[in-house]
Protein backbone atom coordinates (compact mmCIF):
# COMPACT_ATOMS: atom_id res chain seq x y z
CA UNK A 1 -7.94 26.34 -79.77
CA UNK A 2 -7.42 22.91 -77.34
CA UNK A 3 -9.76 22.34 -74.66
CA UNK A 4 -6.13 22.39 -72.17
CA UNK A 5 -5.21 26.31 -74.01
CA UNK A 6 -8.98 27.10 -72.98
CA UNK A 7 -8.40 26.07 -69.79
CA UNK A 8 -5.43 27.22 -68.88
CA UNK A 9 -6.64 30.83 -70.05
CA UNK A 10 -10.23 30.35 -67.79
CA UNK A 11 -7.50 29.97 -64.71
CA UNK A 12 -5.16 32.56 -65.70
CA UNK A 13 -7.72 34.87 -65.95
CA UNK A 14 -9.62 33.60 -62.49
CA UNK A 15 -5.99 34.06 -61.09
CA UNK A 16 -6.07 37.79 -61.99
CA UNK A 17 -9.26 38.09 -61.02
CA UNK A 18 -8.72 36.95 -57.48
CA UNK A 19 -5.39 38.95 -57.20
CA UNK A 20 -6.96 42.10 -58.11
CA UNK A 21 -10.07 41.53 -56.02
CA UNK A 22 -7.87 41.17 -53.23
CA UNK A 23 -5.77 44.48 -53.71
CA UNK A 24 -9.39 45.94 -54.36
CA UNK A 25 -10.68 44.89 -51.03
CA UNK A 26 -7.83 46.60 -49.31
CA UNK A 27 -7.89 49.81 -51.35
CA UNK A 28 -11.66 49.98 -50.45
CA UNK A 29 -10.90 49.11 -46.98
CA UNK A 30 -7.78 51.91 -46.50
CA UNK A 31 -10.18 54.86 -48.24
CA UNK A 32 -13.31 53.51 -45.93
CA UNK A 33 -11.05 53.82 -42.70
CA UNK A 34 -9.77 57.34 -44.12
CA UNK A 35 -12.85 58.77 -44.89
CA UNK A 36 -14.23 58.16 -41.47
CA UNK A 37 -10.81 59.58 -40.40
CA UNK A 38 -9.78 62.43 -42.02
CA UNK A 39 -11.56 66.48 -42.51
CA UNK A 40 -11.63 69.53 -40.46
CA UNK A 41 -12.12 67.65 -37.32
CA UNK A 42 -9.37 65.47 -36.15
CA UNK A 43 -10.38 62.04 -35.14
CA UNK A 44 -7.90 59.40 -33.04
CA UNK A 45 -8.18 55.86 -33.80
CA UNK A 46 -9.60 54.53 -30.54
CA UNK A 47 -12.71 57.61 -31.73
CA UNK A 48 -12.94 55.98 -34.89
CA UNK A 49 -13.27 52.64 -33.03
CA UNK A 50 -15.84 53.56 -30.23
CA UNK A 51 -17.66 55.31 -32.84
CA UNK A 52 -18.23 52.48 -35.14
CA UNK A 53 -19.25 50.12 -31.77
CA UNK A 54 -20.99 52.90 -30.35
CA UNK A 55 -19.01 52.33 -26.59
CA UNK A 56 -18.90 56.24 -25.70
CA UNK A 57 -20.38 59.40 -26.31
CA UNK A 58 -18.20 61.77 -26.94
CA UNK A 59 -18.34 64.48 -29.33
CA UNK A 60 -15.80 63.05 -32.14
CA UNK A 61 -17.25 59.56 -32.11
CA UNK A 62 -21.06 61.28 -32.67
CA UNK A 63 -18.94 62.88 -35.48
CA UNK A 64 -17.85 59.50 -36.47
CA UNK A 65 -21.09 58.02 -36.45
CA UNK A 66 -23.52 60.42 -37.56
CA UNK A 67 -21.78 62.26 -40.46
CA UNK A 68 -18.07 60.59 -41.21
CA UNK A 69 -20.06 56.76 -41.06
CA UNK A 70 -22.86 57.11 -43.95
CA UNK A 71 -21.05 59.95 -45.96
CA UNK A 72 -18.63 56.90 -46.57
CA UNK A 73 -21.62 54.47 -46.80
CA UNK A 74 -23.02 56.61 -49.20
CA UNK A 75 -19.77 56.95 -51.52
CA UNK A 76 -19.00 53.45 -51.50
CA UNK A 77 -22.71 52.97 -52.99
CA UNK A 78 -22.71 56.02 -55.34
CA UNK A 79 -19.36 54.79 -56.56
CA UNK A 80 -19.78 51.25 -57.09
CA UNK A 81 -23.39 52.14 -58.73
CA UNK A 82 -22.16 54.25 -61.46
CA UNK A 83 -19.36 52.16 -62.03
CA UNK A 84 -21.56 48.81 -62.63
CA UNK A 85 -23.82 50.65 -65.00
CA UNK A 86 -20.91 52.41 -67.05
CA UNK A 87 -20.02 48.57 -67.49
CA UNK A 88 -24.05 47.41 -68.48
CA UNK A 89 -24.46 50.11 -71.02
CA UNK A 90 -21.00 49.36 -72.79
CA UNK A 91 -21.73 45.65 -72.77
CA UNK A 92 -24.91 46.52 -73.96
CA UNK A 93 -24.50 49.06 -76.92
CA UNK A 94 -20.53 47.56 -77.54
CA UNK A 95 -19.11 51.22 -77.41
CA UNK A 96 -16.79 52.45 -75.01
CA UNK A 97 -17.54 55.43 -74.71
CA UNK A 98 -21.16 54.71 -73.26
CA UNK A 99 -21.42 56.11 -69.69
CA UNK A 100 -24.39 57.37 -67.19
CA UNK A 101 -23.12 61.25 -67.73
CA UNK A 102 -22.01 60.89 -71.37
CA UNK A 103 -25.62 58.70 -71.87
CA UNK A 104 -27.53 61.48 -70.37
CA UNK A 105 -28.64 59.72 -67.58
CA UNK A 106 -27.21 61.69 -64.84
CA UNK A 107 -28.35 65.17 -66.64
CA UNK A 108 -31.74 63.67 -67.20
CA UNK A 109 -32.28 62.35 -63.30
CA UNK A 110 -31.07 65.98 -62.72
CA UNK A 111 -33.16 68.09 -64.46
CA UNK A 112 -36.42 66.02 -63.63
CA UNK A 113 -35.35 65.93 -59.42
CA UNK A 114 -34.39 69.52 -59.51
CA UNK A 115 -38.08 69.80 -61.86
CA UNK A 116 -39.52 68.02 -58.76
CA UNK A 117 -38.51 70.23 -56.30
CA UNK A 118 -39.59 73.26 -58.01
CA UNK A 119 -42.90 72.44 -59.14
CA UNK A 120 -43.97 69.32 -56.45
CA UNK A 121 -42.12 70.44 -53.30
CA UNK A 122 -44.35 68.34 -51.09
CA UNK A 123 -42.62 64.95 -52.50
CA UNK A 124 -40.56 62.86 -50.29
CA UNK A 125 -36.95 62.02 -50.56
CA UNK A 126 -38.61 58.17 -51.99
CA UNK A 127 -40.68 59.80 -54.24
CA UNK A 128 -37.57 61.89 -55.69
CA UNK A 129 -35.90 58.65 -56.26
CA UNK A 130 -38.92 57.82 -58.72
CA UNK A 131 -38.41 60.89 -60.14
CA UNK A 132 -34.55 60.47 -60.88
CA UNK A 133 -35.59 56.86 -62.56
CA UNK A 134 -37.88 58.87 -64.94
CA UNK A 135 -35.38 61.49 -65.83
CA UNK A 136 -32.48 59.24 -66.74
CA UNK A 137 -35.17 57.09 -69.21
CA UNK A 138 -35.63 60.95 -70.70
CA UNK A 139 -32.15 61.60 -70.47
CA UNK A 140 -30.85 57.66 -72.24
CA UNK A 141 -33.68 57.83 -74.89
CA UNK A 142 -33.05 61.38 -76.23
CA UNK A 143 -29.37 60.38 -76.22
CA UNK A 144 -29.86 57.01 -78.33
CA UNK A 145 -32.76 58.58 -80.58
CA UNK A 146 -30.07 61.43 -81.22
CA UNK A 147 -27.16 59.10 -81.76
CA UNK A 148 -28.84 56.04 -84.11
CA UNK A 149 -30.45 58.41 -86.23
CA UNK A 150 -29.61 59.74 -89.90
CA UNK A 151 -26.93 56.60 -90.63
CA UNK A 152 -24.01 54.58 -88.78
CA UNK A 153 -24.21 54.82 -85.08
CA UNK A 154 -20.33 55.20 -83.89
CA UNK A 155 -18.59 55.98 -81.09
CA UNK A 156 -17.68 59.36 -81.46
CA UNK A 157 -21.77 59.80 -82.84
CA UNK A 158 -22.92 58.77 -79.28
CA UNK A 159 -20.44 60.86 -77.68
CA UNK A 160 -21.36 63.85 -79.48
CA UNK A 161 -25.24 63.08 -79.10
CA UNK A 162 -24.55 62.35 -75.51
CA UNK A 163 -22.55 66.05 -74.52
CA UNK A 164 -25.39 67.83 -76.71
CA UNK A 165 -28.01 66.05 -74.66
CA UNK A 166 -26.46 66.85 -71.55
CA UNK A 167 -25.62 70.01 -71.64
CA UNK A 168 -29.24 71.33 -73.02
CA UNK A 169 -31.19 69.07 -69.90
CA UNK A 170 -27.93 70.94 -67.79
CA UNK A 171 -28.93 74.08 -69.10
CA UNK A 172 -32.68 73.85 -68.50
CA UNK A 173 -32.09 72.36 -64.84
CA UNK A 174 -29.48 75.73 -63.84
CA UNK A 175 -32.39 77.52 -65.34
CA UNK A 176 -34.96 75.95 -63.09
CA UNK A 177 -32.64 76.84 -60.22
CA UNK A 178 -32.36 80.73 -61.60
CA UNK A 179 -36.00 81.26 -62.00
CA UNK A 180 -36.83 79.85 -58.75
CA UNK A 181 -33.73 80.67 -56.04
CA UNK A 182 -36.30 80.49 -53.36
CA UNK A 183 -36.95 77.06 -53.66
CA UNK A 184 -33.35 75.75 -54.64
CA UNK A 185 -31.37 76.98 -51.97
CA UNK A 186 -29.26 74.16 -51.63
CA UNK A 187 -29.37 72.60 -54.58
CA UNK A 188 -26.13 74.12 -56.33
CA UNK A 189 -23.81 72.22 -53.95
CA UNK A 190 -25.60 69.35 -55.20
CA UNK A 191 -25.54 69.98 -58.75
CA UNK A 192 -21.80 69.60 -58.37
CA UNK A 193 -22.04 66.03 -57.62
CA UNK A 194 -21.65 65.99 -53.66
CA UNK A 195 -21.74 63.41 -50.89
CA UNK A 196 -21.37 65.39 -48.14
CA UNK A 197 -23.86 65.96 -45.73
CA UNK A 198 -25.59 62.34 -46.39
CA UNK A 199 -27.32 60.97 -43.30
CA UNK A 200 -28.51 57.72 -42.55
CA UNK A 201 -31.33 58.17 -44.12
CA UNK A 202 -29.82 58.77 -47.30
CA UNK A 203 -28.11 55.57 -46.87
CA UNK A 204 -31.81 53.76 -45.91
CA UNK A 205 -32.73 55.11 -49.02
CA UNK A 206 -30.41 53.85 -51.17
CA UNK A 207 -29.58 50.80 -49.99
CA UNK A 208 -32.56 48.68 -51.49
CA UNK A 209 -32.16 49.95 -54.57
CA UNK A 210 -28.24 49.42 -54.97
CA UNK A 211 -28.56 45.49 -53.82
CA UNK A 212 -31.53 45.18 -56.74
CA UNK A 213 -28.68 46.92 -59.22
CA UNK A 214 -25.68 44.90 -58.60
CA UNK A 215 -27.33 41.65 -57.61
CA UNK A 216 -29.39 41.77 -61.18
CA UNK A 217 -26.28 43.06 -63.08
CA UNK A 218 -24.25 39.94 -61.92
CA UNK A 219 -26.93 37.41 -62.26
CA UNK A 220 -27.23 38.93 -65.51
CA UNK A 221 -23.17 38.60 -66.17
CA UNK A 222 -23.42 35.85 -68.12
CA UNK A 223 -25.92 37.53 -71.10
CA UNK A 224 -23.31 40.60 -70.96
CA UNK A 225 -20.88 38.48 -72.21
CA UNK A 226 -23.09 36.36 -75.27
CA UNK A 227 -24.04 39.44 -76.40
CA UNK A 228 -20.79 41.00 -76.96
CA UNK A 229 -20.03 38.50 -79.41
CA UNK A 230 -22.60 40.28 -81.49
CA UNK A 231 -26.87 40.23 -82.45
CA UNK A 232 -26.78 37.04 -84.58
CA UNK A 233 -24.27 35.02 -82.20
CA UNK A 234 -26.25 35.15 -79.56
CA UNK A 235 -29.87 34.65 -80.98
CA UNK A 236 -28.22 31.77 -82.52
CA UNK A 237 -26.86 30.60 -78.85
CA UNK A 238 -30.53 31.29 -77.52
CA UNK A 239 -29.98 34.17 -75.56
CA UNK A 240 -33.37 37.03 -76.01
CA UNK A 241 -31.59 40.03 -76.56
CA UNK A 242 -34.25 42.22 -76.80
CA UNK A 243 -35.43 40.67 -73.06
CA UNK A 244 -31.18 41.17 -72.25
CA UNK A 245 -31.25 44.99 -73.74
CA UNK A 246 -34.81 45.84 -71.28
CA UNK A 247 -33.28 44.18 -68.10
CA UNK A 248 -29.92 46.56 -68.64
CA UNK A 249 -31.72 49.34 -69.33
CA UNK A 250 -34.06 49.16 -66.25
CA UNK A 251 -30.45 48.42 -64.08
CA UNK A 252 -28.92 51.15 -65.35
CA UNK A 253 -32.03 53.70 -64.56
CA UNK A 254 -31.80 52.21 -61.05
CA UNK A 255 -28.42 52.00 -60.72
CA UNK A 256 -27.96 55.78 -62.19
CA UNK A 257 -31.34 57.01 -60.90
CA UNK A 258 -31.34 56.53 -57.31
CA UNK A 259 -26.97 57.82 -57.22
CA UNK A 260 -28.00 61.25 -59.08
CA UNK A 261 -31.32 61.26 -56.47
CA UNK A 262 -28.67 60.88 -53.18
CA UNK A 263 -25.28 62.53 -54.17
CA UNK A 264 -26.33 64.77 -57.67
CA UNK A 265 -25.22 63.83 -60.94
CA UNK A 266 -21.51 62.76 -60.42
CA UNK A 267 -19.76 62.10 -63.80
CA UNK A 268 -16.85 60.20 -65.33
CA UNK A 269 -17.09 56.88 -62.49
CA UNK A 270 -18.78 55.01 -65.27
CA UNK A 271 -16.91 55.81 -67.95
CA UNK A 272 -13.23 55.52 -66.25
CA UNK A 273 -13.62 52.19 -63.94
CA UNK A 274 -15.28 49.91 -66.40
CA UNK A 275 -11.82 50.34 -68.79
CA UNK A 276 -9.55 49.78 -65.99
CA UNK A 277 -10.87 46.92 -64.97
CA UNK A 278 -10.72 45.40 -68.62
CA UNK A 279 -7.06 46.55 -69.17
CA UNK A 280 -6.50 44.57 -65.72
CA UNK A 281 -8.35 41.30 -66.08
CA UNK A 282 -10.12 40.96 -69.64
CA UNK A 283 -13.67 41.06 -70.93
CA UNK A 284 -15.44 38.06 -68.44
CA UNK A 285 -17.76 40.41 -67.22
CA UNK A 286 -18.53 37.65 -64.01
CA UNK A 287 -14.82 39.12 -63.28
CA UNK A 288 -15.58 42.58 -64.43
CA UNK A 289 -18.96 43.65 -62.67
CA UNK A 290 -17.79 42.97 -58.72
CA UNK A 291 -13.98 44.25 -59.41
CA UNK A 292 -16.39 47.50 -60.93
CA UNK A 293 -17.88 47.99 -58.34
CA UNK A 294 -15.23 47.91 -55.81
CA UNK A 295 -13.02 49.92 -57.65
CA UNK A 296 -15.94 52.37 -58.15
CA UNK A 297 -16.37 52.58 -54.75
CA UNK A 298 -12.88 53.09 -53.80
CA UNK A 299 -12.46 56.00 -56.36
CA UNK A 300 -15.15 57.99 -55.26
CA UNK A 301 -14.20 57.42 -51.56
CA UNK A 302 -10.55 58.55 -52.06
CA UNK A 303 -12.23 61.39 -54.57
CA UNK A 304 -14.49 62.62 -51.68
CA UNK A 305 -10.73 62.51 -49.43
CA UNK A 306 -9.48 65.19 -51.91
CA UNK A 307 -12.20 66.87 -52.09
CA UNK A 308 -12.03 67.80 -48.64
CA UNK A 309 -8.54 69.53 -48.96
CA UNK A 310 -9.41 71.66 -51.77
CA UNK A 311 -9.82 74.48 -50.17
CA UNK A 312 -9.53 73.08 -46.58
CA UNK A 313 -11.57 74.00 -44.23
CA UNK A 314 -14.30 74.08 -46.56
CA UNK A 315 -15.63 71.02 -48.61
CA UNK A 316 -15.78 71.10 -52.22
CA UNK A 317 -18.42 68.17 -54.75
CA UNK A 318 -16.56 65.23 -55.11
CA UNK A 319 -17.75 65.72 -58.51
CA UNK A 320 -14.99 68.18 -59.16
CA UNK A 321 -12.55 65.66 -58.57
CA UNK A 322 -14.00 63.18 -60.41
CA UNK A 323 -14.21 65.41 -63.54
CA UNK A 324 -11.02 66.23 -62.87
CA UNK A 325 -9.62 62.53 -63.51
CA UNK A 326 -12.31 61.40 -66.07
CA UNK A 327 -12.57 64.21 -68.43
CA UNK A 328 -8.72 63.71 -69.77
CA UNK A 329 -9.42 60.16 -70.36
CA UNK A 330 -13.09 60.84 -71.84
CA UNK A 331 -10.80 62.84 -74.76
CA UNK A 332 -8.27 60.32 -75.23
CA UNK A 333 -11.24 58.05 -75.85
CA UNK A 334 -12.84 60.21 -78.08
CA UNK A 335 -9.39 60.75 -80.34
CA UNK A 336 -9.23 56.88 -80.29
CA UNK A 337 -12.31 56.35 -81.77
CA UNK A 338 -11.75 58.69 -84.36
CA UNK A 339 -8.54 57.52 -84.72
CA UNK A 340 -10.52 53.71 -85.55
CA UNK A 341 -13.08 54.94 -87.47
């Protein structure tokens, strides 16, 4: 291939890039504006406007900026989250079906907050968030130790490995809840995958520990894409995979950890996004980790919309919306791979 073919795909694909970034930006915009908008109480859009500047007190533009502000706050971070780590551990491990729920992560972060809870109820919400992190290292190593073992570790392998995994830690975690109603009250809800009811201080919480995810997953962008080109290609371009494989890991339990600790273990983001965005601009993962995470963000903001109309007045997870969307495409994954194997 010419140096003027290589550069005229490096533009092409920068032009895609930029096109779909901007049609990203104002699909996360619209579902940001119509979260704080829409649910069982009506706001105007001069509420939604003193409520955001904080002009006047009235009782729909406390709504707006007390609940309707950092439920969407919260979303957008949830959303983009999963969606940047479904995109490390797929880069990392070269398998597309690799995801946070189908991984274990989000099962494992369950189980070990919910564990918590039960058994250390005098832990703060920060102290959860450490707790989350340990789980979904439980929840990714049983997973790969499942998966790699006893011969050829495929797709469909890891997938299998991956629902096993999750639904025993699921299992144990609802039986936590069973045992010990008392102290689990609200915690159903939650199981769900929910971001309703987050407060400011969820998104206080969260907030450090998203910018340490996404800002290390693109300054790491670059070693996604050497090492997709396989093991010996890139220890023979330099590049310390086993350094690249720890870093990924650690953003992924961060990235995973602290979503599951704030809004419960919300599946299918990571698996979904991170193929969209390659069908729509290509493997360049400097092009693929920021249009993940916007995307992310926008489908689990116009999820939570729906979720509010399911059975309207009430709210419903946004994690039975999600499922709803991913868990089609998580089989017509599955049959591909078996399909290619």
């Amino acid at each position: 291939m010419s140096t003027v073919t290589i550069h005229k795909h490096e533009h092409s694909g920068l032009k895609h890039f930029v096109i779909w970034l901007a049609i990203s930006c104002i699909l996360g915009a619209i579902g940001f504006a119509a979260s704080i908008k829409l649910g069982s109480s009506h706001i105007r859009w001069e509420d939604l406007w003193y409520g955001l500047i904080g002009a006047q007190e009235t009782k729909e533009q406390l709504i707006v900026r007390t609940l309707r502000l950092p439920r969407a706050l919260v979303a957008v971070m949830v959303g983009s989250s999963l969606a940047v780590a479904g995109v490390i551990m797929q880069a990392v491990t070269r398998n597309p079906l690799a995801s946070p729920q189908i991984f274990g992560v989000n099962s494992g972060a369950a189980l070990v907050v919910v564990a918590s809870i039960v058994f250390i109820p005098s832990l703060t919400p920060s102290q959860l968030v450490i707790s989350a992190f340990l789980g979904a290292a439980l929840g990714g190593w049983l997973v790969y130790t499942m998966a790699s073992g006893g011969g050829k570790f495929t797709p469909v392998k890891l997938a299998l490995a991956g629902m096993t995994v999750s639904m025993l830690l699921s299992a144990v975690t609802e039986g936590l809840i069973v045992l010990h109603d008392q102290k689990t009250q609200n915690i159903l809800f939650w199981m769900a995958g929910a971001v309703d009811g987050s407060d400011w201080n969820d998104v206080f919480l969260m907030l450090p520990w998203w910018l340490i995810g996404i800002l290390g997953a693109l300054i790491l962008s670059g070693s996604w894409n050497v090492l997709n080109m396989g093991d010996d290609v890139a220890q023979g371009l330099g590049l310390h995979i086993r350094y690249v494989r720890s870093a990924a890991g650690i953003l992924v339990i961060v990235l995973a950890g602290v979503s599951v600790a704030v809004a419960g273990p919300i599946g299918f983001v990571g698996l979904v996004v991170p193929h969209i965005v390659r069908a729509l601009v290509g493997t360049e993962h400097r092009f693929v980790i920021p249009l993940s995470a916007l995307l992310g963000a926008s489908l689990l903001l116009y999820a939570d919309i729906g979720s509010r109309f399911i059975s309207y007045p009430f709210e419903a997870p946004v994690g039975i919306v999600t499922a709803a969307v991913g868990a089609p495409f998580f089989l017509y994954l599955v049959r591909r791979g078996r399909r290619a194997e």
